[in-house]
N, C-alpha and C. Protein backbone atom coordinates (compact mmCIF):
# COMPACT_ATOMS: atom_id res chain seq x y z
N UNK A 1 0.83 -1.19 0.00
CA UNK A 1 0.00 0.00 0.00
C UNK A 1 0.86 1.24 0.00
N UNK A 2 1.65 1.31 -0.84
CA UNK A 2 2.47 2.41 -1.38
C UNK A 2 1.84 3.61 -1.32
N UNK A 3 2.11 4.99 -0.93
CA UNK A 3 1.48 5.88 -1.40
C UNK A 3 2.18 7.01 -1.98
N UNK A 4 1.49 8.03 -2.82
CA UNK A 4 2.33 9.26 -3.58
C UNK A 4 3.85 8.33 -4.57
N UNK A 5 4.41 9.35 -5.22
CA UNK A 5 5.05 8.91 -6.33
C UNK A 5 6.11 7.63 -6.80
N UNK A 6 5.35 6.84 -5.93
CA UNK A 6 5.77 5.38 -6.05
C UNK A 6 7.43 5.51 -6.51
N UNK A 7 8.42 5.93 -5.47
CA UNK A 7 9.53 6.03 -5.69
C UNK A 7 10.68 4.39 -5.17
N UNK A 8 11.19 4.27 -6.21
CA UNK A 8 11.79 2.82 -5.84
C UNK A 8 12.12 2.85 -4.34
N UNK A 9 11.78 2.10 -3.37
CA UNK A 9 11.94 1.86 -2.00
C UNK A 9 12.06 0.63 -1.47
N UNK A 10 13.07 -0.05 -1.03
CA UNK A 10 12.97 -1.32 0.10
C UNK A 10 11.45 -1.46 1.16
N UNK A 11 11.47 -2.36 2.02
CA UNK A 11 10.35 -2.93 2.39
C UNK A 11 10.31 -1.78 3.94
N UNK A 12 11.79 -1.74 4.03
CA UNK A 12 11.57 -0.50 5.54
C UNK A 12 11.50 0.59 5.05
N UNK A 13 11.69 0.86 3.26
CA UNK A 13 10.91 2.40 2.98
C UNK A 13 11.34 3.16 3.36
N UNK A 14 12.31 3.86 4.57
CA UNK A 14 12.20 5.22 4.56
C UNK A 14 14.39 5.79 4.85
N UNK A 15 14.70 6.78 4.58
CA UNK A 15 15.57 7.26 4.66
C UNK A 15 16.10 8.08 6.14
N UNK A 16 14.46 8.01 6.82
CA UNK A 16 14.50 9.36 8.16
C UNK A 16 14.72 8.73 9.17
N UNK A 17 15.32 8.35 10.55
CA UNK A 17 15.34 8.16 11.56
C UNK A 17 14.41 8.82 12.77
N UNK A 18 13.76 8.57 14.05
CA UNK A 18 13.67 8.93 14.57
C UNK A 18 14.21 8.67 16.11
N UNK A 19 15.53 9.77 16.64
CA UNK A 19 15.90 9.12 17.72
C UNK A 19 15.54 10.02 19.05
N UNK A 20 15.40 9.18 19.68
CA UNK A 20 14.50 9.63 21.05
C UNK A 20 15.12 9.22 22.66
N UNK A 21 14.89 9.49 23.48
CA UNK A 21 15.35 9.79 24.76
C UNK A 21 17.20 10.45 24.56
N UNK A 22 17.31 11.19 23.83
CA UNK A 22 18.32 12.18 23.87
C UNK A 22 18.49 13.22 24.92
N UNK A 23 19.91 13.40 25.47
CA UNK A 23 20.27 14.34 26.23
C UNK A 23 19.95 15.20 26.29
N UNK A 24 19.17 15.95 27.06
CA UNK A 24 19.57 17.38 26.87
C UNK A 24 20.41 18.42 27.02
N UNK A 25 21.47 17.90 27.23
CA UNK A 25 22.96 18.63 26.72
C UNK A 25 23.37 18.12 25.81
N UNK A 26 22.75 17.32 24.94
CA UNK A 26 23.76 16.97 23.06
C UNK A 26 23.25 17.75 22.66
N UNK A 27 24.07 18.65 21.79
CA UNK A 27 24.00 19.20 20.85
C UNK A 27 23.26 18.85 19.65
N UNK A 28 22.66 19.53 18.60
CA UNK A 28 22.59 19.04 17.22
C UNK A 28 24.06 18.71 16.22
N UNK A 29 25.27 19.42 16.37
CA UNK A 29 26.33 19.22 16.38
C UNK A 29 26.97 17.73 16.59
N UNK A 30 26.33 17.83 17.63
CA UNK A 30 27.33 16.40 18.17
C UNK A 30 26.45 15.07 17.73
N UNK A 31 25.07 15.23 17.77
CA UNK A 31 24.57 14.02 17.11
C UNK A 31 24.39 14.03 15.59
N UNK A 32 25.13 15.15 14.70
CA UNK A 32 25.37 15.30 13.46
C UNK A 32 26.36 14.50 13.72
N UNK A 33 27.74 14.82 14.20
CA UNK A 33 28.71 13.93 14.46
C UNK A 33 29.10 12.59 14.73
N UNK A 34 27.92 12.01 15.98
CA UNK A 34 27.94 10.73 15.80
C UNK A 34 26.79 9.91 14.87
N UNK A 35 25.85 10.23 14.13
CA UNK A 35 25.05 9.56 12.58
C UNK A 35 26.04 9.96 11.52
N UNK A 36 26.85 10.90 11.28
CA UNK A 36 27.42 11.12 10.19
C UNK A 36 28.51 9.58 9.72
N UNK A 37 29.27 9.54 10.91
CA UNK A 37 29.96 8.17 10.44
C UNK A 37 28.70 7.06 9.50
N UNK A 38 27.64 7.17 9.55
CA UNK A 38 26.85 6.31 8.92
C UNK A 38 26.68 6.17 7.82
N UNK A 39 26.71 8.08 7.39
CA UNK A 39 26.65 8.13 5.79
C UNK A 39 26.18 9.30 5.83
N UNK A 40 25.75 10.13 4.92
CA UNK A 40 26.09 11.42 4.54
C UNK A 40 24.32 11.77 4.38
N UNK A 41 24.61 12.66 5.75
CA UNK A 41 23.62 13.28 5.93
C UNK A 41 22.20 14.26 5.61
N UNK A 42 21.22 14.23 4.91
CA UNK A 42 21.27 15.48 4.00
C UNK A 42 20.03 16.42 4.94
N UNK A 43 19.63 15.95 6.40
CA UNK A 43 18.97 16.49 7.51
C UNK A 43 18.92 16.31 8.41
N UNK A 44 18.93 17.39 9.70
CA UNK A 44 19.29 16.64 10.94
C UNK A 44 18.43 17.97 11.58
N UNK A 45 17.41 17.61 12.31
CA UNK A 45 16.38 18.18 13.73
C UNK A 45 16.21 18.07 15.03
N UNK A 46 16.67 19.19 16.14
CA UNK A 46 16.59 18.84 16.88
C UNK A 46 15.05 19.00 17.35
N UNK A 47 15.14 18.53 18.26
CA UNK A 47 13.55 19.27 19.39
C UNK A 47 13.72 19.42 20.91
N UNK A 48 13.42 19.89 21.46
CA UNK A 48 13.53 21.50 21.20
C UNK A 48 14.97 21.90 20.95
N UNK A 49 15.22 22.51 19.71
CA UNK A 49 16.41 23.53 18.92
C UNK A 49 17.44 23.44 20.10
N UNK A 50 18.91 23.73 20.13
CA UNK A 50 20.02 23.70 20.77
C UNK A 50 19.33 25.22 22.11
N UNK A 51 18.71 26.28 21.21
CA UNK A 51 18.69 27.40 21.71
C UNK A 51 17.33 27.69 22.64
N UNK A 52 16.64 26.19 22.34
CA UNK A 52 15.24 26.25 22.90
C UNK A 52 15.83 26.94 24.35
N UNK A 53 14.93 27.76 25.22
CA UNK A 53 15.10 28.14 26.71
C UNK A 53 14.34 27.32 27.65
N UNK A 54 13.28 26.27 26.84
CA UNK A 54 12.61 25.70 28.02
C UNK A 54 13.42 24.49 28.67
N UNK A 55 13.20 24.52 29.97
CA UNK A 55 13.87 23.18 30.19
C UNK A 55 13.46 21.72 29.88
N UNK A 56 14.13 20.91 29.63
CA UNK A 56 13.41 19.54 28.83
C UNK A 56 14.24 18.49 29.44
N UNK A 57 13.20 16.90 29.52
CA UNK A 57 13.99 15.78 30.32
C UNK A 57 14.68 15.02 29.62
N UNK A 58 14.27 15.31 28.44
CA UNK A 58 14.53 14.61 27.07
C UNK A 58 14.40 15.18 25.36
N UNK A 59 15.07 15.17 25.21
CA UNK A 59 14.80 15.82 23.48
C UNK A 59 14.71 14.56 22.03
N UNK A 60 14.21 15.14 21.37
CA UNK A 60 13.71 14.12 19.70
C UNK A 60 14.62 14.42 18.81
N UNK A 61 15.33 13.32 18.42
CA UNK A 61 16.60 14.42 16.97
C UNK A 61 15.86 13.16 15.78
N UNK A 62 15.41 14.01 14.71
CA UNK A 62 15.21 13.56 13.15
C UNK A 62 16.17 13.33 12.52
N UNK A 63 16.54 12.40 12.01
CA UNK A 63 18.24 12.26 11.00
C UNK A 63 17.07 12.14 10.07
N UNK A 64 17.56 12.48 8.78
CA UNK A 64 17.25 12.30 7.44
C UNK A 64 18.73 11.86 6.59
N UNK A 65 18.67 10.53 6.10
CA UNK A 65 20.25 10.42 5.11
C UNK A 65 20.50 10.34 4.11
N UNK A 66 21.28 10.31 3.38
CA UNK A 66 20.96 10.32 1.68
C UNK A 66 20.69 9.17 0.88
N UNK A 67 21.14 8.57 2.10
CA UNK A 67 20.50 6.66 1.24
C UNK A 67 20.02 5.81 2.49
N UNK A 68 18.99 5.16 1.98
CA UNK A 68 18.32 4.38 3.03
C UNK A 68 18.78 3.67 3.78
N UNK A 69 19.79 2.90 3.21
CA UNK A 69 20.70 1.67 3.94
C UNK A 69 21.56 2.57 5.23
N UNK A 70 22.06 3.86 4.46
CA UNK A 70 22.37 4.43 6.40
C UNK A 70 21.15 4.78 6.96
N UNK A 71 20.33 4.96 6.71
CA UNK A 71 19.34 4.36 8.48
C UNK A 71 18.65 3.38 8.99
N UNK A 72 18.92 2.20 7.82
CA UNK A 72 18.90 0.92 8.33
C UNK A 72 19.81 0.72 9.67
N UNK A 73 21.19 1.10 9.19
CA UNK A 73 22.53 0.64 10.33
C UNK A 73 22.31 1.75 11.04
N UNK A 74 21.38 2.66 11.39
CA UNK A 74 21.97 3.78 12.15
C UNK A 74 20.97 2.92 13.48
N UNK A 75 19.71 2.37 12.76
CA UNK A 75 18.97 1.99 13.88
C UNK A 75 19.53 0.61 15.06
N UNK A 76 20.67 0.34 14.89
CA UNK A 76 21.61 -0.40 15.32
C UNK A 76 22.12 0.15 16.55
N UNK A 77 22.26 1.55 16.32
CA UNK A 77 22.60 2.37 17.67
C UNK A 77 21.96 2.43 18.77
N UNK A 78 20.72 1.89 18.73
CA UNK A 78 19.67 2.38 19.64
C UNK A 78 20.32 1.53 20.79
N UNK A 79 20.28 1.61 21.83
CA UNK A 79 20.89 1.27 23.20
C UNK A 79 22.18 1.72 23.54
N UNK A 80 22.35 2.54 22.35
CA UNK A 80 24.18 3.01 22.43
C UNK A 80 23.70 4.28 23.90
N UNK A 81 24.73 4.61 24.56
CA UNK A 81 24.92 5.66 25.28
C UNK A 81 25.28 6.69 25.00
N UNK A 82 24.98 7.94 25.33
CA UNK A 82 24.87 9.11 24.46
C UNK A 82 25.12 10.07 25.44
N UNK A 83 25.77 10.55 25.91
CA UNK A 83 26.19 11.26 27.29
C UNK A 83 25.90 11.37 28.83
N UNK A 84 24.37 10.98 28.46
CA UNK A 84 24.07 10.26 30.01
C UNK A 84 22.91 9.34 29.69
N UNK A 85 22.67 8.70 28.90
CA UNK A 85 21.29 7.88 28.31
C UNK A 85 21.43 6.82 27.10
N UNK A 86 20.83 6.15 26.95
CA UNK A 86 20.98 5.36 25.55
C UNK A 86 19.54 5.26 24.59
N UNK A 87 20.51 6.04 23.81
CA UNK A 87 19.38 6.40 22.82
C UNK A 87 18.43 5.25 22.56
N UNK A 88 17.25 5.71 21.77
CA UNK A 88 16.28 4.78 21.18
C UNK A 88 16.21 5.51 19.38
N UNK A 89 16.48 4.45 18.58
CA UNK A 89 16.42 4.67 17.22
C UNK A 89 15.54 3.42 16.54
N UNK A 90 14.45 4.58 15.89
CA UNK A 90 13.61 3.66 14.99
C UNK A 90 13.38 4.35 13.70
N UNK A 91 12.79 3.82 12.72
CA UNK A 91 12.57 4.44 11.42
C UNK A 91 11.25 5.13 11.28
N UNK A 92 11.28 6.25 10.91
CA UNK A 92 10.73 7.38 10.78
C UNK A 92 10.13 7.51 9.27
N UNK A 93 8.41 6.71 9.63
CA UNK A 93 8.11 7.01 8.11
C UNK A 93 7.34 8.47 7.95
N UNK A 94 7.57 9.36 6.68
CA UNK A 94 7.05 10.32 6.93
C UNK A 94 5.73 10.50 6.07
N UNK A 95 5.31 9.67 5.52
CA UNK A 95 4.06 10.05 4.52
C UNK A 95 2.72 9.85 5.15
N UNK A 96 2.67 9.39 6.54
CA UNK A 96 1.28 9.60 7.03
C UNK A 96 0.92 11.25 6.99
């Protein structure tokens, strides 16, 4: 049940990551830094922004990559530790 411009895609479909229980002292910087070893990036979101002022227990970072297969392996990371936490990484479909 494919939808919109039926673009050649594998069965996990999507290119975007979504990683979750992030620090709130990582940077967007620094988790550019550690997905980049994966493959070449072509978007990266934090939530709330580096500059947000509210305080937060946890923040959402979006990777977007330029080929699918790096966020196949990126979702490999998920239990990795990340300055004081271990991330959670799953795939991020965006066409709902």
């Amino acid at each position: 049940e494919a939808s919109g411009g039926g673009a050649m895609a594998s069965s996990s479909g999507t290119d975007v990551i979504q990683v979750t229980n992030v620090s709130p002292s990582a940077s967007s910087e620094q988790m550019r830094t550690l997905f980049g070893f994966l493959g070449k990036i072509e978007e990266l979101r934090l939530f709330p922004p580096d500059d947000s002022p509210l305080p937060v227990s946890s923040r959402v970072c979006f990777v977007k990559f330029h080929d699918p297969d790096s966020a196949v392996v990126a979702q490999h990371l998920t239990n990795t530790v990340f300055v004081d936490r271990a991330l959670i990484v799953v795939p991020y479909a965006e066409d709902d």
